[in-house]
Protein backbone atom coordinates (compact mmCIF):
# COMPACT_ATOMS: atom_id res chain seq x y z
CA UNK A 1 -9.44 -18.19 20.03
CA UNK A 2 -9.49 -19.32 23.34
CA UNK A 3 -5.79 -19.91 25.49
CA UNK A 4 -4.77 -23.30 25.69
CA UNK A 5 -4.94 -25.01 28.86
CA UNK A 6 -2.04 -24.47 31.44
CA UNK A 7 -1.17 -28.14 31.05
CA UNK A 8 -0.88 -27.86 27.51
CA UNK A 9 -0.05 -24.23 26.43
CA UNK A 10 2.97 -22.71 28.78
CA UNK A 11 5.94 -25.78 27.62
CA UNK A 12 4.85 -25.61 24.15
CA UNK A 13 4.51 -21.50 23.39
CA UNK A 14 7.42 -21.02 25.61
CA UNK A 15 9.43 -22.53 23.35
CA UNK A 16 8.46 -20.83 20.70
CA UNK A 17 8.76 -17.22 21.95
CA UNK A 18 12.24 -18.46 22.77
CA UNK A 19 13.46 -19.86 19.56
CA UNK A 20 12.01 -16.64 17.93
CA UNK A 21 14.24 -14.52 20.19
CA UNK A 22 16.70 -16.05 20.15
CA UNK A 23 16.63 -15.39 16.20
CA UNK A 24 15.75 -11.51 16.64
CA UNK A 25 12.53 -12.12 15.04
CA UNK A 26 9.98 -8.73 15.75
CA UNK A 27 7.33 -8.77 18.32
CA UNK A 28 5.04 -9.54 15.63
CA UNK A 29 5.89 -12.20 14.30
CA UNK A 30 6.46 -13.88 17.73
CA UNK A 31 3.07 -13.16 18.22
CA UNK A 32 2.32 -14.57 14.92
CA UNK A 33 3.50 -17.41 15.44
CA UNK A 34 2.18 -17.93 18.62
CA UNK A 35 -0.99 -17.43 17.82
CA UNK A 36 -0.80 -19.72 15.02
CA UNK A 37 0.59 -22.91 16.86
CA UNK A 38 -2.22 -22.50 19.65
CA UNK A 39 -4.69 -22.28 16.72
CA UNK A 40 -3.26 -25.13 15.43
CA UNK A 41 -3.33 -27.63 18.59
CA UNK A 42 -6.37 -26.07 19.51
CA UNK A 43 -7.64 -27.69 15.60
CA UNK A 44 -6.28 -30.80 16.41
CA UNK A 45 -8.24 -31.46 19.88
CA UNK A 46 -4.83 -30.58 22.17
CA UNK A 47 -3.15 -33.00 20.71
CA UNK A 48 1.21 -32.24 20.91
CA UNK A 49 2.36 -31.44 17.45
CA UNK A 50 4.73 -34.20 17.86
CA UNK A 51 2.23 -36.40 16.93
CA UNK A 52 0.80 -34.95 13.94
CA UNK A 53 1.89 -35.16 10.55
CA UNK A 54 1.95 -33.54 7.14
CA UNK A 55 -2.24 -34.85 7.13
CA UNK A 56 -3.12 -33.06 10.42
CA UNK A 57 -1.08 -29.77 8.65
CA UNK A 58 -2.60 -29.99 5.55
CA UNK A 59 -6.24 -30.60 7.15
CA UNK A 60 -5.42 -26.98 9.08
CA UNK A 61 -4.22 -25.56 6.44
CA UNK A 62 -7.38 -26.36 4.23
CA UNK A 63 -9.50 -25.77 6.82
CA UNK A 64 -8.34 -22.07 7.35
CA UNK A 65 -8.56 -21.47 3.23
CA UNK A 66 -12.23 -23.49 2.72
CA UNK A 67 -13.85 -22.82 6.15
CA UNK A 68 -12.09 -19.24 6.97
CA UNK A 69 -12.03 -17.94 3.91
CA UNK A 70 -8.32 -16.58 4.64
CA UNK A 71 -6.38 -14.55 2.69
CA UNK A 72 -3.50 -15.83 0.77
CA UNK A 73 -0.93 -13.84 2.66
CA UNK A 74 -2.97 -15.06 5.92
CA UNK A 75 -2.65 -18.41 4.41
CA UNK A 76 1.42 -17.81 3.89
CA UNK A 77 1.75 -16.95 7.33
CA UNK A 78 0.27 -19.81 8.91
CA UNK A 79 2.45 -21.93 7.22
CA UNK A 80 5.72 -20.50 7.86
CA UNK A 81 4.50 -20.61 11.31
CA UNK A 82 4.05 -24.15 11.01
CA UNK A 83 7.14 -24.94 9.43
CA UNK A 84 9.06 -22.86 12.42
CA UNK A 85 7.90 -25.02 14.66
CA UNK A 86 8.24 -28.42 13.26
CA UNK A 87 11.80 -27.35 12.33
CA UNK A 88 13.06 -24.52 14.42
CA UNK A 89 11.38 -25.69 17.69
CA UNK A 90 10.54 -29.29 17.17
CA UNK A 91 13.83 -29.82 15.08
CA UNK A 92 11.97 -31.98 12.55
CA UNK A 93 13.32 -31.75 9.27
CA UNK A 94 11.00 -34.15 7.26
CA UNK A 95 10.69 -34.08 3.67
CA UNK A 96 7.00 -33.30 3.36
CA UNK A 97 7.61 -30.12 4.84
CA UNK A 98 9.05 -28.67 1.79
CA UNK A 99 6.01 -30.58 -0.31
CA UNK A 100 3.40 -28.33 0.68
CA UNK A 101 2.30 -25.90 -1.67
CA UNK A 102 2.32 -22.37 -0.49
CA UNK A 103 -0.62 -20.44 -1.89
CA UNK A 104 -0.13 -17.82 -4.86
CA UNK A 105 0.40 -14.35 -3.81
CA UNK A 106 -1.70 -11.81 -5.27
CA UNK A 107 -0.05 -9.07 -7.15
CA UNK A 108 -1.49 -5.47 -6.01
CA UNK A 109 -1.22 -1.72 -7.66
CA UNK A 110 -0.96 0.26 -4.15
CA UNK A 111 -3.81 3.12 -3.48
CA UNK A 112 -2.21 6.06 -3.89
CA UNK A 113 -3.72 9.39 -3.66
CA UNK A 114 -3.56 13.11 -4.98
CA UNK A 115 -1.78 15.76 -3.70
CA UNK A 116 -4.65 17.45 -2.87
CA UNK A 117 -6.42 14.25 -1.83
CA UNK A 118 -3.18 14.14 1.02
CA UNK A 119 -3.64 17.53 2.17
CA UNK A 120 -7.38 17.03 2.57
CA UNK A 121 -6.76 13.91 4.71
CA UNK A 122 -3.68 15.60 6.86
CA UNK A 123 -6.20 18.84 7.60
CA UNK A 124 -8.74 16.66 8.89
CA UNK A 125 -6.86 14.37 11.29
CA UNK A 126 -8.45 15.28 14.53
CA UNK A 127 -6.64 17.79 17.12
CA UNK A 128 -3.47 19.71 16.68
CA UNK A 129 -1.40 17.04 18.39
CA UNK A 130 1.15 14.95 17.44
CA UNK A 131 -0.86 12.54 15.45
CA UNK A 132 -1.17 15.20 12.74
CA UNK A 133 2.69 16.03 12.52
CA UNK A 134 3.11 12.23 12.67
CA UNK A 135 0.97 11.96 9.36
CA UNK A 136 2.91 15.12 7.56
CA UNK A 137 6.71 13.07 8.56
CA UNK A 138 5.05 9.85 6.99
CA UNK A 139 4.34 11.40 4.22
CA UNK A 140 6.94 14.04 4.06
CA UNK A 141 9.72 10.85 4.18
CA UNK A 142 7.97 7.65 3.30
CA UNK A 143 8.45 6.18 6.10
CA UNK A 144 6.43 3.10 7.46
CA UNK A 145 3.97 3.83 10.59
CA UNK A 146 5.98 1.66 12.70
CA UNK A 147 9.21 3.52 11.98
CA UNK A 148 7.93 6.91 12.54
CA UNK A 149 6.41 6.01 16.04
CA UNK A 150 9.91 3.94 17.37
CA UNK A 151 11.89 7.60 15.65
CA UNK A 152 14.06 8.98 18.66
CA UNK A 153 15.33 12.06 19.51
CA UNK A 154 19.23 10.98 18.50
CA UNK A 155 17.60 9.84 14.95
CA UNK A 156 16.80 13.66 14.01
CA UNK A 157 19.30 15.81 12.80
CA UNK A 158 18.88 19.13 12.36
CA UNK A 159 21.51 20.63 10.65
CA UNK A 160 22.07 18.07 7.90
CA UNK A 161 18.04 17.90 7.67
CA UNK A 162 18.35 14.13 7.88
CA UNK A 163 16.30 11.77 9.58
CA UNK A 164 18.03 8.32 10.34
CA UNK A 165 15.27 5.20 10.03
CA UNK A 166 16.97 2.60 12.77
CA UNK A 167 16.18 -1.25 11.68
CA UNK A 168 13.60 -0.95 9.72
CA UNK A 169 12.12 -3.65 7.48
CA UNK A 170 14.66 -6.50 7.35
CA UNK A 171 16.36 -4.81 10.10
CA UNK A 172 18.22 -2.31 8.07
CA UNK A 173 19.09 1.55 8.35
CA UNK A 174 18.71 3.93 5.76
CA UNK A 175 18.52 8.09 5.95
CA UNK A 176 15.22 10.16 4.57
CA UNK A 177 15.18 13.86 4.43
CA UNK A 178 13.77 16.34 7.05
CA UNK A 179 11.24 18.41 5.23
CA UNK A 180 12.23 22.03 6.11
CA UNK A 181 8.75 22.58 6.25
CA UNK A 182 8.67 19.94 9.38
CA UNK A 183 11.81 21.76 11.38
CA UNK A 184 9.99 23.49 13.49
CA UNK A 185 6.92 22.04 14.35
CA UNK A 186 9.51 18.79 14.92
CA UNK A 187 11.64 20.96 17.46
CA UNK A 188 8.29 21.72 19.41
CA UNK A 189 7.30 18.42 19.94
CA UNK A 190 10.99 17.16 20.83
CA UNK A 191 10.16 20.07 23.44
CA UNK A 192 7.33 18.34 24.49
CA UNK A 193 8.56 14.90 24.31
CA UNK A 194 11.02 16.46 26.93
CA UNK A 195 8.57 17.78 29.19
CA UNK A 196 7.56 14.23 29.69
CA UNK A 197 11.16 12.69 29.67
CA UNK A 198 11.57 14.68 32.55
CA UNK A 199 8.84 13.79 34.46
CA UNK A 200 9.54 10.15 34.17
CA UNK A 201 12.63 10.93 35.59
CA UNK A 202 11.30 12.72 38.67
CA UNK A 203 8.78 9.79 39.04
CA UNK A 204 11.36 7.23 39.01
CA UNK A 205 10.14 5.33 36.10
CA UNK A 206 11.80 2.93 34.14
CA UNK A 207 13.66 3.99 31.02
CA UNK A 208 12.93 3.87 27.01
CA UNK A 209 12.78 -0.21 25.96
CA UNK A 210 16.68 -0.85 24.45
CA UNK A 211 16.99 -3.22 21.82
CA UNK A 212 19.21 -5.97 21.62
CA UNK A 213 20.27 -5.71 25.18
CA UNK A 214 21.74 -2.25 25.04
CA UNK A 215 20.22 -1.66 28.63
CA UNK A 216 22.94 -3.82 30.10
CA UNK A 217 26.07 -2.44 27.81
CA UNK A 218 25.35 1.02 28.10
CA UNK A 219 23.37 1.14 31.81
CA UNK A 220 22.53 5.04 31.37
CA UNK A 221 21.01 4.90 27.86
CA UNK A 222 17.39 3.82 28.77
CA UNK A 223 17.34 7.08 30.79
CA UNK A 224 18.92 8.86 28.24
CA UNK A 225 16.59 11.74 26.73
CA UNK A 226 18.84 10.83 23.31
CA UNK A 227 17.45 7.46 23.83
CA UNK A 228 13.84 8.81 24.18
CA UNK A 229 10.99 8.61 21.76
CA UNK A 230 9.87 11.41 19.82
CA UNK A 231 6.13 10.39 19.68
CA UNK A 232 5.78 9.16 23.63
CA UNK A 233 2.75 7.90 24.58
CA UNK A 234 0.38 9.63 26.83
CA UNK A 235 0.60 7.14 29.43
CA UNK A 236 2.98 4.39 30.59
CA UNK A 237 1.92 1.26 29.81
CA UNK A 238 3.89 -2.63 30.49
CA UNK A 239 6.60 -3.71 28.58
CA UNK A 240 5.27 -6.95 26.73
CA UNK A 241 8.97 -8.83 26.45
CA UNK A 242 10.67 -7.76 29.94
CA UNK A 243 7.46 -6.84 32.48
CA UNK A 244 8.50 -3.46 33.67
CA UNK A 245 6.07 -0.28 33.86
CA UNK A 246 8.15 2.14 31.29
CA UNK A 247 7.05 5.23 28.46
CA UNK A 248 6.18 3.08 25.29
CA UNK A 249 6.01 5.40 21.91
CA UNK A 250 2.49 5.96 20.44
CA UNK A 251 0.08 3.00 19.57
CA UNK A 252 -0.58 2.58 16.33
CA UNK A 253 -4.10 1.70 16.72
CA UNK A 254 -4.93 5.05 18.22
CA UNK A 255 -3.57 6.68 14.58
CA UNK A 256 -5.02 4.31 12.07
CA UNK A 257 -8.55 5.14 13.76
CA UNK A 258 -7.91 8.56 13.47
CA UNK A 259 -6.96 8.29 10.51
CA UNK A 260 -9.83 6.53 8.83
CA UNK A 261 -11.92 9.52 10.24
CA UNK A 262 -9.91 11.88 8.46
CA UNK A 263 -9.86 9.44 4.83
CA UNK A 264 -13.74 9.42 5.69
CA UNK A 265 -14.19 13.20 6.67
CA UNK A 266 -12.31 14.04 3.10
CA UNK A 267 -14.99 12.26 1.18
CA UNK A 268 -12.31 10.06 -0.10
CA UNK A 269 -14.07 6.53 -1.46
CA UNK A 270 -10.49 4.68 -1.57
CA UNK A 271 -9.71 1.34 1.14
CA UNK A 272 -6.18 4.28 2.54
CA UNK A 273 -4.44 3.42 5.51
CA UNK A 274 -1.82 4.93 6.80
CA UNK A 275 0.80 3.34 4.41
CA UNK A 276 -0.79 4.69 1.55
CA UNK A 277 1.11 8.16 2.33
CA UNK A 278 4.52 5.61 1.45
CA UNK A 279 2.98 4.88 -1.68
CA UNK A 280 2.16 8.44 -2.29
CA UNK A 281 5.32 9.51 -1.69
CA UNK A 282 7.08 7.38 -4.06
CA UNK A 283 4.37 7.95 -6.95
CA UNK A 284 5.07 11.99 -6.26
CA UNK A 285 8.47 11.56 -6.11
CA UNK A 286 8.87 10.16 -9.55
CA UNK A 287 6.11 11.71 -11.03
CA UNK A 288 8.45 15.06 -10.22
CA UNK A 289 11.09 13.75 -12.37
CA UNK A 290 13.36 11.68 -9.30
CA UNK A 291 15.23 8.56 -10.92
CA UNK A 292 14.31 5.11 -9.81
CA UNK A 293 17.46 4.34 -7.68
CA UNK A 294 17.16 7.57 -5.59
CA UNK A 295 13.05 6.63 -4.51
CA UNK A 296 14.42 3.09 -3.86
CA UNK A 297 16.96 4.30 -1.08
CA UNK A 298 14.44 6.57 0.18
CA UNK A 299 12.38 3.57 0.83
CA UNK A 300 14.59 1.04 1.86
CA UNK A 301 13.53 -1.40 -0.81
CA UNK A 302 16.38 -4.25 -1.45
CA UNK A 303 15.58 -4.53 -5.19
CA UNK A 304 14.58 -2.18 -7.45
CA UNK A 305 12.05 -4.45 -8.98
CA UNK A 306 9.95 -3.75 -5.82
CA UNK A 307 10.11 0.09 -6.34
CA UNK A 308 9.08 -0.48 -9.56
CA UNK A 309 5.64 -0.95 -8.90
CA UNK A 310 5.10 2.90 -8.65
CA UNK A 311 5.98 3.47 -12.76
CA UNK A 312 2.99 1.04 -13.04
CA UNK A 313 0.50 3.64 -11.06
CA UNK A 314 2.04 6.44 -13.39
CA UNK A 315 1.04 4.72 -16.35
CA UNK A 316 -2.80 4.96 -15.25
CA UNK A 317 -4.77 7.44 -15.63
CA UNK A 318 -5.86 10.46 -17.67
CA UNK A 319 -1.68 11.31 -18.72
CA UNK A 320 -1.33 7.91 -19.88
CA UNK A 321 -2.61 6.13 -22.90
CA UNK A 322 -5.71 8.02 -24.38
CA UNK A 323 -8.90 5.87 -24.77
CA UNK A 324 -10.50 5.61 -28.61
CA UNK A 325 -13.69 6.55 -27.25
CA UNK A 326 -12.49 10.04 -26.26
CA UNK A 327 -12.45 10.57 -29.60
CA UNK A 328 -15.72 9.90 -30.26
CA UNK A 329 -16.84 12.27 -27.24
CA UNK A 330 -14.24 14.40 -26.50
CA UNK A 331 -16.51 17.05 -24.69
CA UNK A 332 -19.55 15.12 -23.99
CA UNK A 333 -21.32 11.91 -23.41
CA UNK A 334 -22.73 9.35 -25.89
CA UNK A 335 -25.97 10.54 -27.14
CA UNK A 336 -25.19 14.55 -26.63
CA UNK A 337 -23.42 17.28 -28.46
CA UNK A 338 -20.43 16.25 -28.19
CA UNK A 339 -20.54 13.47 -31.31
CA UNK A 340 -20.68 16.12 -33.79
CA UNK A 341 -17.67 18.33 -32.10
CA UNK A 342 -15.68 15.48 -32.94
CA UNK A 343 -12.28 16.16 -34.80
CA UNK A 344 -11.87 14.66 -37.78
CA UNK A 345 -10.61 11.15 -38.35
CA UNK A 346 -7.26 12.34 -40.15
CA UNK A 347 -5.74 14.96 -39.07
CA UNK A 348 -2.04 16.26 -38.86
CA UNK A 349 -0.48 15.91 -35.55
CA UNK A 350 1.19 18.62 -33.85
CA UNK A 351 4.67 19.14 -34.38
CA UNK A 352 7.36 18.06 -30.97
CA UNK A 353 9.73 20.79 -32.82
CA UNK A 354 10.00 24.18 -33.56
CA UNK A 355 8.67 25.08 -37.37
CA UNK A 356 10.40 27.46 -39.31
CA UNK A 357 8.94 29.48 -41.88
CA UNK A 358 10.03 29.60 -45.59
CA UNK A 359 9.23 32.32 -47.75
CA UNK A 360 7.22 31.54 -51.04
CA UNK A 361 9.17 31.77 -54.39
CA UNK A 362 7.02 33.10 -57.47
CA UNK A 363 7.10 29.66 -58.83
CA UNK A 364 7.75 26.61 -57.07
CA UNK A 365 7.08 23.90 -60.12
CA UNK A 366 10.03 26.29 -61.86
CA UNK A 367 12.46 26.19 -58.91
CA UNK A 368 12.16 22.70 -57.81
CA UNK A 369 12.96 21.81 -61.68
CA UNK A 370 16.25 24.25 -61.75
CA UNK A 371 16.94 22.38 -58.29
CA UNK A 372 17.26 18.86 -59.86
């Protein structure tokens, strides 16, 4: 969508990338947000919010589910970014706000793949860069994409083989583990990542982006190489919040289109994304025989009921419930050989316990008789 024009858009949006920061919202959803309000003035002919209503919302709103065709998490979003700025912004607090039916959210099994179907995908990421060791640490800790790419060089510790996650989702900490496997290709690209630390430094280039204003407590830090990211990006690029030219960590854009290629180059058919390696991880983990509670601190998940999604996946599948018509066919297909090789319809089931042989008396009518 178009920008709104200058008489209409700067006041308005302003606000609202204030009031998000000044609630230590993310970067996306300011831009969320944003986007959404312009979308919706933009509906209603320029017309200030102030002057609509819970009709004009609702028309947006049905306009984005009938017209659009938007998803319902799409759908979800749009709203809260609604009610933000009637309430947060606008400081409207009308009842009809809370009236408005928020559409169902759709309940999901995650893709998750193989083993082998994850070591087919992490061979075939393009180039022996950091993209592919990126891939193995997502995987190899269940981390999200987003919390990979913002890891710095102060997050990795070596001799505990302990990676700390920093304000992740729902801006909370948690540690993973450092696959030993990862130790040293991780040192190597620290190595690198301090090659160009140090020629950001001899170009006079801004420092590493601080959050919540850690630039002005601690003045050295964005210099820092602590501070620096372990996945820098090839080039500097502008700071989106504060304007200055400084080293931003790798876009995530750049991976998920390499990693399509590589989902596509293994000949996998399945919609995975970079998160799928999370989900993989937790399925492998438990499938190995790791309790619940440990995979849920590995993730960062609040409540275990989220985590819990992953027993679901292990109860599909070939090691789960056995289909009746294996029986029927348990070596071929309908119509082949396989109908007469079936076994038979009663038959005793092997034992879970270790059978121990009697020996035979002469006669067992006699001794069971003498026995009562």
């Amino acid at each position: 969508m178009a920008d709104l024009p200058e008489s209409v858009s700067p006041r308005l949006l302003d606000l609202v990338r204030a009031q998000v920061r000044t609630l230590h919202y993310s970067l996306r959803t300011e831009e969320a947000y944003v986007h959404w309000v312009r979308a919706f003035v933009r509906y209603h002919g320029l017309r200030h919010p102030s002057e609509l209503a819970r009709a004009e919302v609702e028309a947006f709103l049905t306009w984005l589910a009938t017209e659009r065709g938007v998803a319902p998490s799409t759908h979800r979003q749009a709203l809260s970014a609604l009610l933000f700025l009637y309430q947060r912004v606008l400081g409207q607090q009308l009842p009809w706000m809370q009236e408005i039916g928020r559409p169902r959210q759709a309940q999901r099994l995650p893709v998750v793949l193989t083993a082998e179907e994850v070591a087919g995908v992490l061979s075939r990421i393009e180039g022996n860069g950091p993209q592919r060791l990126l891939a193995q640490l997502l995987y190899g800790t269940g981390m999200r994409l987003l919390e990979g790419m913002r890891l710095r060089v102060k997050d990795v510790d070596f001799p505990r083989r302990a990676i700390v996650v920093r304000e992740g989702k729902g801006l909370k900490d948690r540690v993973v583990m450092l696959p030993a496997s990862l130790e040293r290709p991780l040192r190597q690209q620290i190595a690198a990542a301090h090659a160009v630390w140090a020629a950001d430094r001899a170009a006079g280039l801004a420092g590493v982006h601080l959050p919540h204003a850690l630039a002005r407590k601690y003045l050295r830090a964005p210099e820092a190489f602590s501070w620096f990211w372990v996945f820098p990006q090839a080039e500097p690029s502008v700071d989106p919040r504060g304007g200055a030219t400084r080293r931003h960590h790798l876009h995530e854009n750049h991976f998920q289109r390499l990693f399509k290629r590589a989902v596509q180059a293994a000949g996998l058919s399945v919609p995975a994304t970079p998160h799928t390696l999370r989900h993989s991880f937790a399925t492998h983990l438990l499938q190995s025989g790791y309790d619940i509670r440990t995979v849920q601190e590995l993730l960062g998940h609040s409540d275990v009921s989220t985590t819990m999604i992953y027993t679901h996946v292990l109860r599909l599948g070939g090691g789960a419930v056995r289909s009746p018509l294996d029986n029927l066919w348990p070596q071929a297909g309908p119509g082949e050989a396989g109908l007469a090789a079936a076994p038979p319809m009663a038959r005793e089931p092997t034992p879970c316990y270790p059978v121990t042989a009697f020996p035979a008396t002469p006669n067992s009518t006699a001794a069971a008789t003498s026995a009562s």
